[in-house]
N, C-alpha and C. Protein backbone atom coordinates (compact mmCIF):
# COMPACT_ATOMS: atom_id res chain seq x y z
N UNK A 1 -97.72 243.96 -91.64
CA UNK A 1 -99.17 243.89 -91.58
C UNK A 1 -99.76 244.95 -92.49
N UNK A 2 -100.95 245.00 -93.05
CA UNK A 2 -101.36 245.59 -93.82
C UNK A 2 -103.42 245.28 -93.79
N UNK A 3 -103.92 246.26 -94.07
CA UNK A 3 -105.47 246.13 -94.23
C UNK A 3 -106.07 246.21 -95.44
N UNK A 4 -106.81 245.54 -96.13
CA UNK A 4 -107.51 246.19 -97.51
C UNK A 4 -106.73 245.81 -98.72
N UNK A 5 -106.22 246.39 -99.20
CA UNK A 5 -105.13 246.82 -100.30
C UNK A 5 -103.47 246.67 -100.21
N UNK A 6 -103.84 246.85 -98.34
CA UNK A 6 -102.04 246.99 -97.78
C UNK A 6 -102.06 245.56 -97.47
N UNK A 7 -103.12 245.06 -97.11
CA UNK A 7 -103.27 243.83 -96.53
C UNK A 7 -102.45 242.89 -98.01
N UNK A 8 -103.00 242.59 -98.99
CA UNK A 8 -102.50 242.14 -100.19
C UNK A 8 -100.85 242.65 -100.51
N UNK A 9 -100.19 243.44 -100.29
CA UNK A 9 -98.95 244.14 -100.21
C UNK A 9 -98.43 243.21 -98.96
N UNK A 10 -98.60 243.46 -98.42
CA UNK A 10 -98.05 242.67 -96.48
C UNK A 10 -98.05 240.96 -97.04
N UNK A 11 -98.90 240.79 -97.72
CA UNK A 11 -98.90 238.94 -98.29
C UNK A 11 -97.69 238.96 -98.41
N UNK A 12 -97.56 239.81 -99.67
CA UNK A 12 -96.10 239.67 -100.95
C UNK A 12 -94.96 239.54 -100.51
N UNK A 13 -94.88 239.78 -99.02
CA UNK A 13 -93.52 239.67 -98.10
C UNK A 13 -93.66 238.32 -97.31
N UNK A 14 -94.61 237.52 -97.53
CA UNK A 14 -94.59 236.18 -97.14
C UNK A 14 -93.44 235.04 -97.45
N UNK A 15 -92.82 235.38 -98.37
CA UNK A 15 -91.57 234.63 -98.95
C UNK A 15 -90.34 235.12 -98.75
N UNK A 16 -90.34 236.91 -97.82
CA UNK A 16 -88.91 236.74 -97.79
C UNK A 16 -88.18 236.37 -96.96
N UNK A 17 -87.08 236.09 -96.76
CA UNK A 17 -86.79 235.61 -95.21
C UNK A 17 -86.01 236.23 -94.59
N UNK A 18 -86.09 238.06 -94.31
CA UNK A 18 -85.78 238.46 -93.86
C UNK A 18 -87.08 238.96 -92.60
N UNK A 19 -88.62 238.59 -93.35
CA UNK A 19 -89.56 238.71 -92.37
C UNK A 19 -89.70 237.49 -91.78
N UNK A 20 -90.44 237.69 -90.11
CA UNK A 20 -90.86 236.75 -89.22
C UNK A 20 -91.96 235.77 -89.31
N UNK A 21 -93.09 237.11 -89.86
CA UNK A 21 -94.54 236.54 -89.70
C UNK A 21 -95.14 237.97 -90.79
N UNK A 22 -96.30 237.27 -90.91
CA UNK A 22 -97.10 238.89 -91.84
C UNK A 22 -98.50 238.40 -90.91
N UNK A 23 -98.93 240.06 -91.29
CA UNK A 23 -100.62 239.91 -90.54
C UNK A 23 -101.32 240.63 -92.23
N UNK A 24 -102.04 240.25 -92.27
CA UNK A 24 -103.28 240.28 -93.55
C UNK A 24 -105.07 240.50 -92.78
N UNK A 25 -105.16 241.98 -92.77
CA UNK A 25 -106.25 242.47 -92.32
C UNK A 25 -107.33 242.33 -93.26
N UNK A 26 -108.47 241.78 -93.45
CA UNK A 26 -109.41 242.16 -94.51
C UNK A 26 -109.10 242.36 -96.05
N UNK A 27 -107.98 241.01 -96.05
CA UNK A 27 -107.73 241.16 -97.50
C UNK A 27 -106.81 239.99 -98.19
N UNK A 28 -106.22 239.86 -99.23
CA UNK A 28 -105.77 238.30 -99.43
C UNK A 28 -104.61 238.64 -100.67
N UNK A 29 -104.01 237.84 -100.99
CA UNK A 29 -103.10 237.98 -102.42
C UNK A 29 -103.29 236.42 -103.17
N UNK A 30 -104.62 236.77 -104.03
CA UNK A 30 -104.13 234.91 -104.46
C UNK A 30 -103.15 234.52 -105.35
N UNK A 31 -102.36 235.99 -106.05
CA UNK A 31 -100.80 234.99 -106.82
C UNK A 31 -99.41 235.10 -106.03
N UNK A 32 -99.84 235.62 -104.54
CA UNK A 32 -98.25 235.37 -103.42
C UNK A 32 -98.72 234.37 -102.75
N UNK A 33 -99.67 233.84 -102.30
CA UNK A 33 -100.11 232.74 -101.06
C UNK A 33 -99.80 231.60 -101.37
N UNK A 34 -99.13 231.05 -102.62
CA UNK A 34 -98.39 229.89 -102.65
C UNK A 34 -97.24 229.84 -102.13
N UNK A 35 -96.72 231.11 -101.83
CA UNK A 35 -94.99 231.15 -101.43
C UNK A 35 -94.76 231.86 -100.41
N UNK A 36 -96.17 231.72 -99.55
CA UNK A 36 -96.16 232.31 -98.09
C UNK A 36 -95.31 231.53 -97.29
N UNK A 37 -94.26 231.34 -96.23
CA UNK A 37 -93.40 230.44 -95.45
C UNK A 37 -93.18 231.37 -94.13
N UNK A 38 -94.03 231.98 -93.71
CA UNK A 38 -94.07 232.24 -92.27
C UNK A 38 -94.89 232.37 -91.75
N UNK A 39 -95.00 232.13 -90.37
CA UNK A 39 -96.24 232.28 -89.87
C UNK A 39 -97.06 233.34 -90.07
N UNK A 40 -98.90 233.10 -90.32
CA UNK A 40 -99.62 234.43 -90.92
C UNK A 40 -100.77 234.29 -90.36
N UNK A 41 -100.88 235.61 -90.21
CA UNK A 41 -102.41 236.11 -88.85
C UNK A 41 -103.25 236.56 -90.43
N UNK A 42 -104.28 236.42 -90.48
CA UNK A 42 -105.49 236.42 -91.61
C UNK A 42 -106.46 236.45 -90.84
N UNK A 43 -107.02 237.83 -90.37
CA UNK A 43 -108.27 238.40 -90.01
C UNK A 43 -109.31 238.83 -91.13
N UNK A 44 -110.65 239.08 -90.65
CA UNK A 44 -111.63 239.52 -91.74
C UNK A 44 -112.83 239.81 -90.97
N UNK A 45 -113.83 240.75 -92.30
CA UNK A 45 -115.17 240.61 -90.73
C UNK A 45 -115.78 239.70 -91.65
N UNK A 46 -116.82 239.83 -91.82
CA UNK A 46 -118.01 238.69 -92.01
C UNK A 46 -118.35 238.59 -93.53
N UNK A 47 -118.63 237.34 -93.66
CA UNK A 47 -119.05 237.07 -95.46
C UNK A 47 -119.97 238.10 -95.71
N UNK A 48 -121.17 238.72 -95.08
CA UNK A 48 -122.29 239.64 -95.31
C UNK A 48 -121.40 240.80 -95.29
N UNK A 49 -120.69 240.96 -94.63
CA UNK A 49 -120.11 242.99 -94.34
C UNK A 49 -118.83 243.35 -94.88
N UNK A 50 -117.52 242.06 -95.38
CA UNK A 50 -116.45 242.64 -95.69
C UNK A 50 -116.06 241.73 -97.19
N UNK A 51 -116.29 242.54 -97.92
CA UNK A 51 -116.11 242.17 -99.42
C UNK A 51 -114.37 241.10 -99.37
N UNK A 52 -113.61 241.75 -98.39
CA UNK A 52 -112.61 240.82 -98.79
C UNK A 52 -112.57 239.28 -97.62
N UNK A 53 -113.56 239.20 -97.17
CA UNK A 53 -113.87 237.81 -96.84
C UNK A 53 -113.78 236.26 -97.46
N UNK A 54 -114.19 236.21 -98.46
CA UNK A 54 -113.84 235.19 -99.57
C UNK A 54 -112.37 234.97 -99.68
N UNK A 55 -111.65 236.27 -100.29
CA UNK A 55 -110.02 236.01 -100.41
C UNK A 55 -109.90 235.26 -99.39
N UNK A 56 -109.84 235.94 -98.60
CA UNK A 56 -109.16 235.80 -97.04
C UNK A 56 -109.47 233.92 -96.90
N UNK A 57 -110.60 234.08 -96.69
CA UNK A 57 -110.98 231.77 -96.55
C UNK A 57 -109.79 231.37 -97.99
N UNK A 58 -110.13 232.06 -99.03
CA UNK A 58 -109.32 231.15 -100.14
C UNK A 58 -107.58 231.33 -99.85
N UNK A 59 -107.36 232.02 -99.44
CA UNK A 59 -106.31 232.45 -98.80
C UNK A 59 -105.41 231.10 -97.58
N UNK A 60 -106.50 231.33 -96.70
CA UNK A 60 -106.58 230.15 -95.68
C UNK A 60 -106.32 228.48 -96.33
N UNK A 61 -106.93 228.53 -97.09
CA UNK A 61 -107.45 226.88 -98.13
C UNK A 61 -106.38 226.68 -98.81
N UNK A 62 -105.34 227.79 -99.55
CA UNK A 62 -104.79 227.61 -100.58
C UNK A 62 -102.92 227.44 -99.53
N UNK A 63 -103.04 228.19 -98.33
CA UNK A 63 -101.59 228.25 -98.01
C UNK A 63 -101.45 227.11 -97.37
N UNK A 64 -100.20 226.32 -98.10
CA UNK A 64 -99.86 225.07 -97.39
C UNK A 64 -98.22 225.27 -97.25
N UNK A 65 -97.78 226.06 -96.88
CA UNK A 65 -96.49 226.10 -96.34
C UNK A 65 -95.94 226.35 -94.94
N UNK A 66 -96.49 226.97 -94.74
CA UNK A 66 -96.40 228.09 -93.75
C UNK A 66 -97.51 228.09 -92.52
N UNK A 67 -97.75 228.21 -91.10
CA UNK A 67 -99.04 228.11 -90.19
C UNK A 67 -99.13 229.26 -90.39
N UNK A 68 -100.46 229.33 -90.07
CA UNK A 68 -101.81 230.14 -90.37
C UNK A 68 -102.82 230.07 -89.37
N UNK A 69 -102.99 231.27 -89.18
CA UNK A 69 -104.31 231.47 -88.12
C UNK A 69 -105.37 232.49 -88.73
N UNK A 70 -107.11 232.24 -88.99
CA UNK A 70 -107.65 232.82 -90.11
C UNK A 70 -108.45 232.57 -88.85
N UNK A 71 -109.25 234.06 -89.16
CA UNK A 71 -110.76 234.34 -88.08
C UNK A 71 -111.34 235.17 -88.50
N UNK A 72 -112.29 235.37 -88.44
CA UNK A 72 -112.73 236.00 -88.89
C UNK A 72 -114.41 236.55 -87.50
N UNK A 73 -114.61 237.79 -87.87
CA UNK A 73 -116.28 238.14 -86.82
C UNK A 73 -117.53 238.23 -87.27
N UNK A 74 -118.45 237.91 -86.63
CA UNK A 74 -119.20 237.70 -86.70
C UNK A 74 -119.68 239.59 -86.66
N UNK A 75 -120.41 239.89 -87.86
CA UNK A 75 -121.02 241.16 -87.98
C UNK A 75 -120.09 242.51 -88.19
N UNK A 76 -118.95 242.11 -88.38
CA UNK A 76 -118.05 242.79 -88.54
C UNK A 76 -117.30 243.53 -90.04
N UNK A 77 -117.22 244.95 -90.34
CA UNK A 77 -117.14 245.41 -91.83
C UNK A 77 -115.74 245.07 -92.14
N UNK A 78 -115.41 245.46 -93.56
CA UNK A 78 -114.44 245.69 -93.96
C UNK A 78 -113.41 246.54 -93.25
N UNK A 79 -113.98 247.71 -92.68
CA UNK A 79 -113.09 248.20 -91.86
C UNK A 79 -112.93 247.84 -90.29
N UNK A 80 -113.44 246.97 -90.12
CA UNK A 80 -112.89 246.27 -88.83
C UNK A 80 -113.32 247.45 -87.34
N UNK A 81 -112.09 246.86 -86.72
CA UNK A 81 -112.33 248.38 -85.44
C UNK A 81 -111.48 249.52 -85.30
N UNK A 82 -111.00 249.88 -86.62
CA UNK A 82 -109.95 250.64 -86.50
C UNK A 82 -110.72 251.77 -85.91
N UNK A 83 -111.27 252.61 -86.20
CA UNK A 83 -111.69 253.66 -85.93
C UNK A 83 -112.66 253.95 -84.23
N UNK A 84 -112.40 252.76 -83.78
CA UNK A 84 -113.36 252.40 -82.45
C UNK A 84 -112.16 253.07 -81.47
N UNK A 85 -112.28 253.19 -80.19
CA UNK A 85 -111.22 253.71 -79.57
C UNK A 85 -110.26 253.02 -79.21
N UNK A 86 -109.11 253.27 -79.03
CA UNK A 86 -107.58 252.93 -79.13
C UNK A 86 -107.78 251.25 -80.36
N UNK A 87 -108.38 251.33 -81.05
CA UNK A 87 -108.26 250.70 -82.66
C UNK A 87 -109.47 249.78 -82.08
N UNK A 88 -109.79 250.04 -81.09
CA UNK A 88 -111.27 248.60 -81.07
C UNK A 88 -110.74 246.98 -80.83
N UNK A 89 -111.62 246.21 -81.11
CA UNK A 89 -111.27 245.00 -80.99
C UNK A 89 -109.86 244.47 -81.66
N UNK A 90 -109.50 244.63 -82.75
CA UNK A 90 -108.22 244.28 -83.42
C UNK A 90 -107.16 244.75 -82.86
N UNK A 91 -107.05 245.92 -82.48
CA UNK A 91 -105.37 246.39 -81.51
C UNK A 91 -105.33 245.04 -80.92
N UNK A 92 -105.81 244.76 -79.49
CA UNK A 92 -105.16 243.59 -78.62
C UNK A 92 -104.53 242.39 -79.38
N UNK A 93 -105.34 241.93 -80.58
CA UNK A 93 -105.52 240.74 -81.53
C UNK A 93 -103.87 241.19 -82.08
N UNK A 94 -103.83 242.36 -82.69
CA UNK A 94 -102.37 242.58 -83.77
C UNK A 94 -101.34 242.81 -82.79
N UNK A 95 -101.57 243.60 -81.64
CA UNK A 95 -100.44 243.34 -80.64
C UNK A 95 -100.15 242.07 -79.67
N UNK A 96 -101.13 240.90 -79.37
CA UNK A 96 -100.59 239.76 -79.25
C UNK A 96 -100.35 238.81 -80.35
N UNK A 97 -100.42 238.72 -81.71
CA UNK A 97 -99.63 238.46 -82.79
C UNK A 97 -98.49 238.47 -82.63
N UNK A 98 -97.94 239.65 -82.52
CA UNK A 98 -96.67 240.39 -82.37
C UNK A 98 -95.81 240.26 -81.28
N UNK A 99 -96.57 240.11 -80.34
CA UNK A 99 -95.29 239.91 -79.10
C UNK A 99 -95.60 238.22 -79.15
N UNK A 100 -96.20 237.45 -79.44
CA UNK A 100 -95.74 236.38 -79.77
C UNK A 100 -94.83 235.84 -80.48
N UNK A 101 -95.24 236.24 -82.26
CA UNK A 101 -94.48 235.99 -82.90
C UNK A 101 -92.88 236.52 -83.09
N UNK A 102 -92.67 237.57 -82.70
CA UNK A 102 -91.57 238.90 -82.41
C UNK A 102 -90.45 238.68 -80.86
N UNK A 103 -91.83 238.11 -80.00
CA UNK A 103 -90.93 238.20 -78.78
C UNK A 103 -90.84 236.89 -78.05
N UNK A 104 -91.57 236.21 -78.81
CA UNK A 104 -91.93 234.72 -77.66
C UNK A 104 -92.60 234.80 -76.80
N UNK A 105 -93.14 235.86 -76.72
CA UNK A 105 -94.42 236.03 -75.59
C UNK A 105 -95.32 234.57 -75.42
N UNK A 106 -95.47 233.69 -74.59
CA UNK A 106 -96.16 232.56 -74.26
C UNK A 106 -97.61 233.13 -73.89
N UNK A 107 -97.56 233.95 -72.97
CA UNK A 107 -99.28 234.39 -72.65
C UNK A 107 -99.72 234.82 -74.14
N UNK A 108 -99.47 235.78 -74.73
CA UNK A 108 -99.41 236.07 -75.79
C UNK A 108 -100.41 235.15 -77.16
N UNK A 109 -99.69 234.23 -76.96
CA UNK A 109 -99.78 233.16 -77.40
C UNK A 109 -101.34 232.36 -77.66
N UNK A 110 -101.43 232.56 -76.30
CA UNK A 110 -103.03 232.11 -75.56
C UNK A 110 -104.07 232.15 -76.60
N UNK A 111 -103.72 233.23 -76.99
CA UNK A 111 -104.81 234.42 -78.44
C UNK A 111 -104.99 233.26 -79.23
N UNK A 112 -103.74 232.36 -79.86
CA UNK A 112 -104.15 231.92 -80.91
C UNK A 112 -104.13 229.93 -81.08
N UNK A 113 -102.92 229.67 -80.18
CA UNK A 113 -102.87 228.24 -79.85
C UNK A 113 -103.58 227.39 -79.55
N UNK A 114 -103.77 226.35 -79.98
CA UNK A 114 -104.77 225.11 -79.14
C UNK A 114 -106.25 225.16 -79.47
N UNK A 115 -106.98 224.15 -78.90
CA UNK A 115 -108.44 224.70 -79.31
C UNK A 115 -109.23 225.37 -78.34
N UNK A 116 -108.12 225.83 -77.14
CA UNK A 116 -109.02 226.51 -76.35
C UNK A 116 -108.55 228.00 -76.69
N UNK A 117 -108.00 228.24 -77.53
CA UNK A 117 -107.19 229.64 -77.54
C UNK A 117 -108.45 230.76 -77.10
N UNK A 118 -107.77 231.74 -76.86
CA UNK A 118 -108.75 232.86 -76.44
C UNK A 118 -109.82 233.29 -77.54
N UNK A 119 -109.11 233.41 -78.83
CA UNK A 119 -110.55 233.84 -79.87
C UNK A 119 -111.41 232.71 -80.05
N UNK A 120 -110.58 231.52 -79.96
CA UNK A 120 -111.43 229.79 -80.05
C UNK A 120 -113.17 230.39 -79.36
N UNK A 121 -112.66 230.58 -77.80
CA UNK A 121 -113.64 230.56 -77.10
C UNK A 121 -114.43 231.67 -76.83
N UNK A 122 -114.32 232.69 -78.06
CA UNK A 122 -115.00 233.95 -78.36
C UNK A 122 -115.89 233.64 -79.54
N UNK A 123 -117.57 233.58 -79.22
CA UNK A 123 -118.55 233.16 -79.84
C UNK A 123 -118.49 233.79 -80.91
N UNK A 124 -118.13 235.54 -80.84
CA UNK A 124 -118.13 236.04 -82.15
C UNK A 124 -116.94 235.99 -83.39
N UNK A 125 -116.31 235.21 -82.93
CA UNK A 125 -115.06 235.22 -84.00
C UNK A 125 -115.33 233.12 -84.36
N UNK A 126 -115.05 233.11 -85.57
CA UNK A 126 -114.57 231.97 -85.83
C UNK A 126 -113.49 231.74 -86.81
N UNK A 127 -112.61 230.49 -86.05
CA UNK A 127 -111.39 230.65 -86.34
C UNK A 127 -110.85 229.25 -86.89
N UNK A 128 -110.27 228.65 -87.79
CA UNK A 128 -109.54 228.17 -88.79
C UNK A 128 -108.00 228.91 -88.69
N UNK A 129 -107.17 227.41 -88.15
CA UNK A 129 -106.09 227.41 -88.26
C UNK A 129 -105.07 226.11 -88.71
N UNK A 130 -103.72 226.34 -89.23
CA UNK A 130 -102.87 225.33 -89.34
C UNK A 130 -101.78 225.50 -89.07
N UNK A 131 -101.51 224.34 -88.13
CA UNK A 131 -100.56 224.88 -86.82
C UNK A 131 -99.20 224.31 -87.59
């Protein structure tokens, strides 16, 4: 996983197959996302507040290999909630990623599956996925 700059770095490991899954915080790689082949969490805040918003949708549009879960918040910056306490809204989000994708966690899961998934039915996030 990676944010920003790291976020685009964390893509580039989308093709190897020694990784599981990548997470892409507020940011995109458009010459690795053709040869992404694992599952990929693609967060962002909002077209108005986080400059790497755009990637991130073209990002979403362009990967056809691999499932993908892309959300993005409503009013939300480039820097997300890192700095909010114990990381803000995104900790729970990157640690049920992870024990999903990592552990098989089924509750876990909840976060992102189906159309009732938990961010589904969170007004401030909207979410684009391919399962």
């Amino acid at each position: 996983m990676g944010q920003s700059c790291g976020a685009g770095l964390a893509a580039s490991f989308g093709k190897d197959k020694r990784v599981k899954t990548i997470g892409v915080w507020s940011g995109s790689n458009k010459t690795e996302r053709a040869s992404i082949a694992v599952p990929a969490l693609y967060i962002s805040g909002s077209e108005i507040y986080d400059v790497a918003y755009p990637g991130s949708l073209d990002d979403f549009k362009n990967i056809t290999k691999a499932p993908i879960f892309h959300a993005w918040r409503t009013g939300m910056t480039h820097l997300g909630t890192y700095r909010q306490y114990l990381g803000g809204e995104l900790a729970p989000i990157a640690t049920a990623w992870l024990d999903w994708q990592l552990k098989g966690n089924q509750s876990a899961s909840k976060w992102f599956k189906g159309a009732n998934c938990k961010l589904c039915q969170d007004t401030n996030w909207h979410v684009d996925k391919k399962e």
